[in-house]
C-alpha atoms as a PDB file:
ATOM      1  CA  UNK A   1       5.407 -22.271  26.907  1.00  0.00           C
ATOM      2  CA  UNK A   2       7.031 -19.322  28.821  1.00  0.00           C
ATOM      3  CA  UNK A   3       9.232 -16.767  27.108  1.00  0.00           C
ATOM      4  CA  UNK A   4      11.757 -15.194  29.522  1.00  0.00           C
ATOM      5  CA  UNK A   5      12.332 -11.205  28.761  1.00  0.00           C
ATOM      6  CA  UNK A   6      15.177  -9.280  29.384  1.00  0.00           C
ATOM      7  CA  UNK A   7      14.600 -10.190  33.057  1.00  0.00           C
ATOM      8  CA  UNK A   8      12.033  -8.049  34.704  1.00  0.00           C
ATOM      9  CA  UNK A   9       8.866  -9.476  32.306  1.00  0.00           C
ATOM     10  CA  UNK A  10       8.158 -12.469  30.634  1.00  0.00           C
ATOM     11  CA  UNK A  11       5.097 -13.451  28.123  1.00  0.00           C
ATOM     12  CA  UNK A  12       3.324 -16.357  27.745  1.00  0.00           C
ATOM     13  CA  UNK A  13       2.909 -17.746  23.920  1.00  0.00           C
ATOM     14  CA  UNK A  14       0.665 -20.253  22.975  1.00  0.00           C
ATOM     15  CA  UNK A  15       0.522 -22.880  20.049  1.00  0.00           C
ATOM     16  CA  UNK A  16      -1.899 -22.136  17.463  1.00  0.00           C
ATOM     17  CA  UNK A  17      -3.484 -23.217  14.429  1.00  0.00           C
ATOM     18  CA  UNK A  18      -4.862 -21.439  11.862  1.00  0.00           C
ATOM     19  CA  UNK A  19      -6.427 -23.475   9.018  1.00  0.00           C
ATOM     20  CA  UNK A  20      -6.686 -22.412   5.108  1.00  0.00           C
ATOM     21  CA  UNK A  21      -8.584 -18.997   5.094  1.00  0.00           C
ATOM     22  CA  UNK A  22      -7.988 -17.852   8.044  1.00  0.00           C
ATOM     23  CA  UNK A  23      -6.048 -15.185   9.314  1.00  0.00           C
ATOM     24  CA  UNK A  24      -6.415 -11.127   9.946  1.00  0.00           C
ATOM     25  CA  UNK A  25      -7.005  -9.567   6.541  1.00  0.00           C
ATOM     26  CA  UNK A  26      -3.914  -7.418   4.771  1.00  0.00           C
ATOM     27  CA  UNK A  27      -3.508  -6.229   1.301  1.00  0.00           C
ATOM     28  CA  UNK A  28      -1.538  -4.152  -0.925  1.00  0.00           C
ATOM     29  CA  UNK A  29      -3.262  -1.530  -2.977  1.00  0.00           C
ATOM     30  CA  UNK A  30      -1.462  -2.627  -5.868  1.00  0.00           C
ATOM     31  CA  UNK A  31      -2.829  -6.154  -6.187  1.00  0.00           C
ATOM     32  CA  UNK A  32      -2.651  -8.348  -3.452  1.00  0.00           C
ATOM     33  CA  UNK A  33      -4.649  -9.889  -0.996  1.00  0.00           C
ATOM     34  CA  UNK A  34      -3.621 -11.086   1.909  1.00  0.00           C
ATOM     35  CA  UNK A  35      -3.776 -13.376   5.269  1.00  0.00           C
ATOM     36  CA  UNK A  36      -1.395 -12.408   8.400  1.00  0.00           C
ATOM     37  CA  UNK A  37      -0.730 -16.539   9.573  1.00  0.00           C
ATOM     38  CA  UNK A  38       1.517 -15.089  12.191  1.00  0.00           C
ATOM     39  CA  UNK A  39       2.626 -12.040  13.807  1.00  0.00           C
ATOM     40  CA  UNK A  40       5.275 -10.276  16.569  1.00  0.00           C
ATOM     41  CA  UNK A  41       2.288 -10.563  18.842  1.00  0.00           C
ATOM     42  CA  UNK A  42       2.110 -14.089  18.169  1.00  0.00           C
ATOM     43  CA  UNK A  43       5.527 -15.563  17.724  1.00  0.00           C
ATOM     44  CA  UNK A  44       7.351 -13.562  21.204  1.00  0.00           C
ATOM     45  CA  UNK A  45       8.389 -10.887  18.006  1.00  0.00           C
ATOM     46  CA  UNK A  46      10.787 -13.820  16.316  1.00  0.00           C
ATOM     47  CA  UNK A  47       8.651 -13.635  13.019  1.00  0.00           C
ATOM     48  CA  UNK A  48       5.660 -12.450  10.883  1.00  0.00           C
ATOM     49  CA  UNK A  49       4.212 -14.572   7.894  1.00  0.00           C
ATOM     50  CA  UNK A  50       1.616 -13.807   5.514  1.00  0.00           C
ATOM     51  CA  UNK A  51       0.265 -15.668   2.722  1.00  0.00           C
ATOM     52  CA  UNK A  52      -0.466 -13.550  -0.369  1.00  0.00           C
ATOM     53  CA  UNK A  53      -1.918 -13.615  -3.739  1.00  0.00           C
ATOM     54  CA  UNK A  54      -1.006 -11.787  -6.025  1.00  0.00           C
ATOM     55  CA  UNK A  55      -2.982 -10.844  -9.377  1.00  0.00           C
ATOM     56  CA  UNK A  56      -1.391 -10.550 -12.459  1.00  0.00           C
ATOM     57  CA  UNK A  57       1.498  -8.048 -12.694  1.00  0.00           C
ATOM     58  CA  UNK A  58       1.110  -7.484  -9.471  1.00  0.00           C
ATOM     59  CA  UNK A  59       4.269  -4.843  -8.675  1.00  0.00           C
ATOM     60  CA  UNK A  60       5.558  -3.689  -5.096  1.00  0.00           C
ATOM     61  CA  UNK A  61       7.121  -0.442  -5.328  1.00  0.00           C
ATOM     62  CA  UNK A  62      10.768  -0.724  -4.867  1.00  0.00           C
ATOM     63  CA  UNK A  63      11.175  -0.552  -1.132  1.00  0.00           C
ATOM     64  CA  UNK A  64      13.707  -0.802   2.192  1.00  0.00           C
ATOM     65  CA  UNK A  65      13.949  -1.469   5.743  1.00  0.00           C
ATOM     66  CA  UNK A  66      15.951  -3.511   8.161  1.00  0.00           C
ATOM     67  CA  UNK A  67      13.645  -6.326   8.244  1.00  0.00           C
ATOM     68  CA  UNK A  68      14.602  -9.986   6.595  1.00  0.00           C
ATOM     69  CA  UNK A  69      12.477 -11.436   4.010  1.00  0.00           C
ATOM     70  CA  UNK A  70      11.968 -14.812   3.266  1.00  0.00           C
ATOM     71  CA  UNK A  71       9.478 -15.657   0.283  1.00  0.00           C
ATOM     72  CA  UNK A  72       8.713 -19.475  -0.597  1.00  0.00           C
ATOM     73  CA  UNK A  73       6.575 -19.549  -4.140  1.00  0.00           C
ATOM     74  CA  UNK A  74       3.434 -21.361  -3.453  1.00  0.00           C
ATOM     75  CA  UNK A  75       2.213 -21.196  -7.017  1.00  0.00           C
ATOM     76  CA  UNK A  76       3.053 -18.792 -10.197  1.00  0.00           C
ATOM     77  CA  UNK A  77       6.242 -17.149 -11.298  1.00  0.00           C
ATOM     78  CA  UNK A  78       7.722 -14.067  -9.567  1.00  0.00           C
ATOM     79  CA  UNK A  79      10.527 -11.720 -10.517  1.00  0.00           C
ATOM     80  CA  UNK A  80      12.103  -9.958  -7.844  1.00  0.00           C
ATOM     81  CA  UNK A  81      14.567  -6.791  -8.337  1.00  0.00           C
ATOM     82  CA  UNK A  82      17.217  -6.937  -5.246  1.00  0.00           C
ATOM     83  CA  UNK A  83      20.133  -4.352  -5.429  1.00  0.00           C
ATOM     84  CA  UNK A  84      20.067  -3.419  -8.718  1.00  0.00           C
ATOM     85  CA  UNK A  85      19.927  -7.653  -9.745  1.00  0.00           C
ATOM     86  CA  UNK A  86      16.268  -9.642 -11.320  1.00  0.00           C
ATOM     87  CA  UNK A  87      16.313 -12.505  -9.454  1.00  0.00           C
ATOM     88  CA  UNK A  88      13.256 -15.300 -11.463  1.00  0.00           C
ATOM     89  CA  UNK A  89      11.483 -17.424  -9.009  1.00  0.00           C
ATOM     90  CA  UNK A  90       8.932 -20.139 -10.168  1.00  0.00           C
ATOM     91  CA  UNK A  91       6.606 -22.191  -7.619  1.00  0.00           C
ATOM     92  CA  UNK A  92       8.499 -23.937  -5.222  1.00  0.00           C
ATOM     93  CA  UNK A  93      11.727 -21.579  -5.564  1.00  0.00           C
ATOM     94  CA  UNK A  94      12.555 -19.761  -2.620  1.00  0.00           C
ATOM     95  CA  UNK A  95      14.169 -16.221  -2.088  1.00  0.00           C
ATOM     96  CA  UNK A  96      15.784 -14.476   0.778  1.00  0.00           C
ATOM     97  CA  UNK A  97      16.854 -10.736   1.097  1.00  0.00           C
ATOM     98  CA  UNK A  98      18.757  -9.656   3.804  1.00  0.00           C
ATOM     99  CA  UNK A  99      17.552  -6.597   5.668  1.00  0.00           C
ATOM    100  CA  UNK A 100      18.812  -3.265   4.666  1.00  0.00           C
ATOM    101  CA  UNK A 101      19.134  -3.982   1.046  1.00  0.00           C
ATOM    102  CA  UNK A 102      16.579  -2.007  -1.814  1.00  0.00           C
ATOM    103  CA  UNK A 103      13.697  -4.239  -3.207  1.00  0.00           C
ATOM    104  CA  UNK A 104      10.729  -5.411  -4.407  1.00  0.00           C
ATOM    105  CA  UNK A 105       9.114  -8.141  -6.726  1.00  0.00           C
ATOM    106  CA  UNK A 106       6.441  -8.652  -9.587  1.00  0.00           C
ATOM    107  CA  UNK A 107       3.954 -11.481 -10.307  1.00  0.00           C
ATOM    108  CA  UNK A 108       4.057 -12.719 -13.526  1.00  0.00           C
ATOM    109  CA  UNK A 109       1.462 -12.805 -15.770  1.00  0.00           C
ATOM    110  CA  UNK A 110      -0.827 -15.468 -14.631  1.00  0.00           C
ATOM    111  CA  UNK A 111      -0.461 -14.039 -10.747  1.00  0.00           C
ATOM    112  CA  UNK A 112       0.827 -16.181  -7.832  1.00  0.00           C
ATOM    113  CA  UNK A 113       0.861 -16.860  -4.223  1.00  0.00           C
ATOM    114  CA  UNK A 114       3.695 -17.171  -1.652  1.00  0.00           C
ATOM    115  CA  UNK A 115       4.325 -17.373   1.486  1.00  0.00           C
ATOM    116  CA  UNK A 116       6.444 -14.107   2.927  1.00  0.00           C
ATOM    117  CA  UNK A 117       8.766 -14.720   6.070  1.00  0.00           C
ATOM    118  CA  UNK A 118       9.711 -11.286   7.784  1.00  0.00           C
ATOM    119  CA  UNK A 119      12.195 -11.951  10.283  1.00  0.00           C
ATOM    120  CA  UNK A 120      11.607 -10.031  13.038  1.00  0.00           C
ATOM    121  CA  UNK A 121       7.906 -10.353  13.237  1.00  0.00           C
ATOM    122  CA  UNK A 122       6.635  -6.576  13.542  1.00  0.00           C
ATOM    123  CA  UNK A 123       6.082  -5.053   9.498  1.00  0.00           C
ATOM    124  CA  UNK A 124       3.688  -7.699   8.716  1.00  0.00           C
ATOM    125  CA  UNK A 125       1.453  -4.862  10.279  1.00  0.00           C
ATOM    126  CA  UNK A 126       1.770  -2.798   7.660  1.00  0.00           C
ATOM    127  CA  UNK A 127      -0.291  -4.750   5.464  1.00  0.00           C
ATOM    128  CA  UNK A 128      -2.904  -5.559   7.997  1.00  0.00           C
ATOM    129  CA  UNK A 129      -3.398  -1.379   8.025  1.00  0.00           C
ATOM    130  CA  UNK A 130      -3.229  -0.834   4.494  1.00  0.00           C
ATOM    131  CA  UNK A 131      -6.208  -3.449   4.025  1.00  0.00           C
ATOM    132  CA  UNK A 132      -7.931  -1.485   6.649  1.00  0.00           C
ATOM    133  CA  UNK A 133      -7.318   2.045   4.585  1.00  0.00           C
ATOM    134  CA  UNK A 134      -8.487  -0.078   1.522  1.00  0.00           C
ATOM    135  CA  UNK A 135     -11.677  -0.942   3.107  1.00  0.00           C
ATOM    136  CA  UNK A 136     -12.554   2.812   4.654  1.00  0.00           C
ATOM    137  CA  UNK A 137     -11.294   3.780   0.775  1.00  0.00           C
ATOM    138  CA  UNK A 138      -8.254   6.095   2.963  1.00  0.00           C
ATOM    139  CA  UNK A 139      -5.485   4.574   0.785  1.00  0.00           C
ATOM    140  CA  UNK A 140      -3.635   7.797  -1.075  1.00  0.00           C
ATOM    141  CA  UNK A 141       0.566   7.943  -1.628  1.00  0.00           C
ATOM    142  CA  UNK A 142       0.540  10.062   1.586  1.00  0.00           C
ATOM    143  CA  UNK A 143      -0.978   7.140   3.642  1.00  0.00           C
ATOM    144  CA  UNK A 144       1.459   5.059   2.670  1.00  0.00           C
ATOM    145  CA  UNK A 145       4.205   6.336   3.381  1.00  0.00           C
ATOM    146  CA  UNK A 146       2.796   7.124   6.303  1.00  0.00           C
ATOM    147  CA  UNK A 147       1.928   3.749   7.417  1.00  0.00           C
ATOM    148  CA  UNK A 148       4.975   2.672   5.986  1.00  0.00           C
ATOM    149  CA  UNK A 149       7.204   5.007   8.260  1.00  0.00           C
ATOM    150  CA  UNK A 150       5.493   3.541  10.781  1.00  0.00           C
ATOM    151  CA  UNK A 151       6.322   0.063  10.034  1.00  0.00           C
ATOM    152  CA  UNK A 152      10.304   1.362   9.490  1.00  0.00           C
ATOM    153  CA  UNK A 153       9.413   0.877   5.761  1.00  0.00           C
ATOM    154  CA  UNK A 154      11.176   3.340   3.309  1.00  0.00           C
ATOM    155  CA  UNK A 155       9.076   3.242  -0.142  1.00  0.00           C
ATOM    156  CA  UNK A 156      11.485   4.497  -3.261  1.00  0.00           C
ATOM    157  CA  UNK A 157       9.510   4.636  -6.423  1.00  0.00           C
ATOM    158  CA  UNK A 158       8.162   2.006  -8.780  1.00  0.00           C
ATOM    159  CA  UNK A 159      10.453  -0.801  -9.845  1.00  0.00           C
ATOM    160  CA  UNK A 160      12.268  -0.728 -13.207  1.00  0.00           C
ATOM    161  CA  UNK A 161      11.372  -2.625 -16.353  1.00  0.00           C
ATOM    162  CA  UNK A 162      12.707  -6.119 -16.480  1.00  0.00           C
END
């Protein structure tokens, strides 16, 4: 199917299936492993996904950017911390933060996996680099927030106690 542009181009995107497993490789040096199931490049920039699991405790630090998230709880239990609020979520719960807004989320104590939604596709990136630091061992606090102002991801500090 065709995808007009703002006028002058337009891009061609094509159905796809990717089955259990597969998927580029992203991570998060805290914990998490990670499959990009789609991306900006493949979705005309409307959304990324990426299925992650998470080990036990797994934390983010707390984090912003303009980017929508969209996590649906696969299996496990997950607290997330969104403006100042813990929000529980347990398999099959769902949770949406609005772009903008300070956050980030911990894996309970038997781990998880989810599903996470960013809407526009683009940041899902991020994660696809940081598993490529991981894997050249180039992952230090400057690289990150590196990569992560390159993604339009602001990292704050760890999250608070729960």
């Amino acid at each position: 199917m065709a995808v007009e542009g703002n006028g002058a181009t337009s891009r061609t995107l094509r159905p796809y299936v990717l089955a259990a497993g597969e998927g580029a490789m992203g991570a998060a040096p805290e914990g998490s492993v990670m499959r990009l199931k789609a991306s900006a490049e493949s979705t005309g920039g409307g959304l990324g996904l990426i299925e992650g699991v998470d080990a036990p405790g797994f934390a983010t630090p707390l984090h912003r950017h303009d980017v929508a998230e969209l996590w649906y709880i696969l299996d496990g239990h997950y607290d997330f911390y969104v403006a100042g609020e813990w929000l529980p979520a347990d398999a099959g719960g769902v949770v949406f933060v609005p772009g903008g807004l300070v956050h980030g989320l911990r894996a309970g104590p038997e781990g998880g996996r989810k599903l996470t939604m960013m809407i526009p596709g683009g940041s899902e990136g991020f994660f696809r680099d940081v598993h490529r630091a991981i894997e050249v061992d180039a992952v230090t606090p400057e690289k990150l927030r590196a990569l992560g102002a390159e993604y339009g991801i602001e990292l704050i500090g760890p999250l608070p106690e729960n």
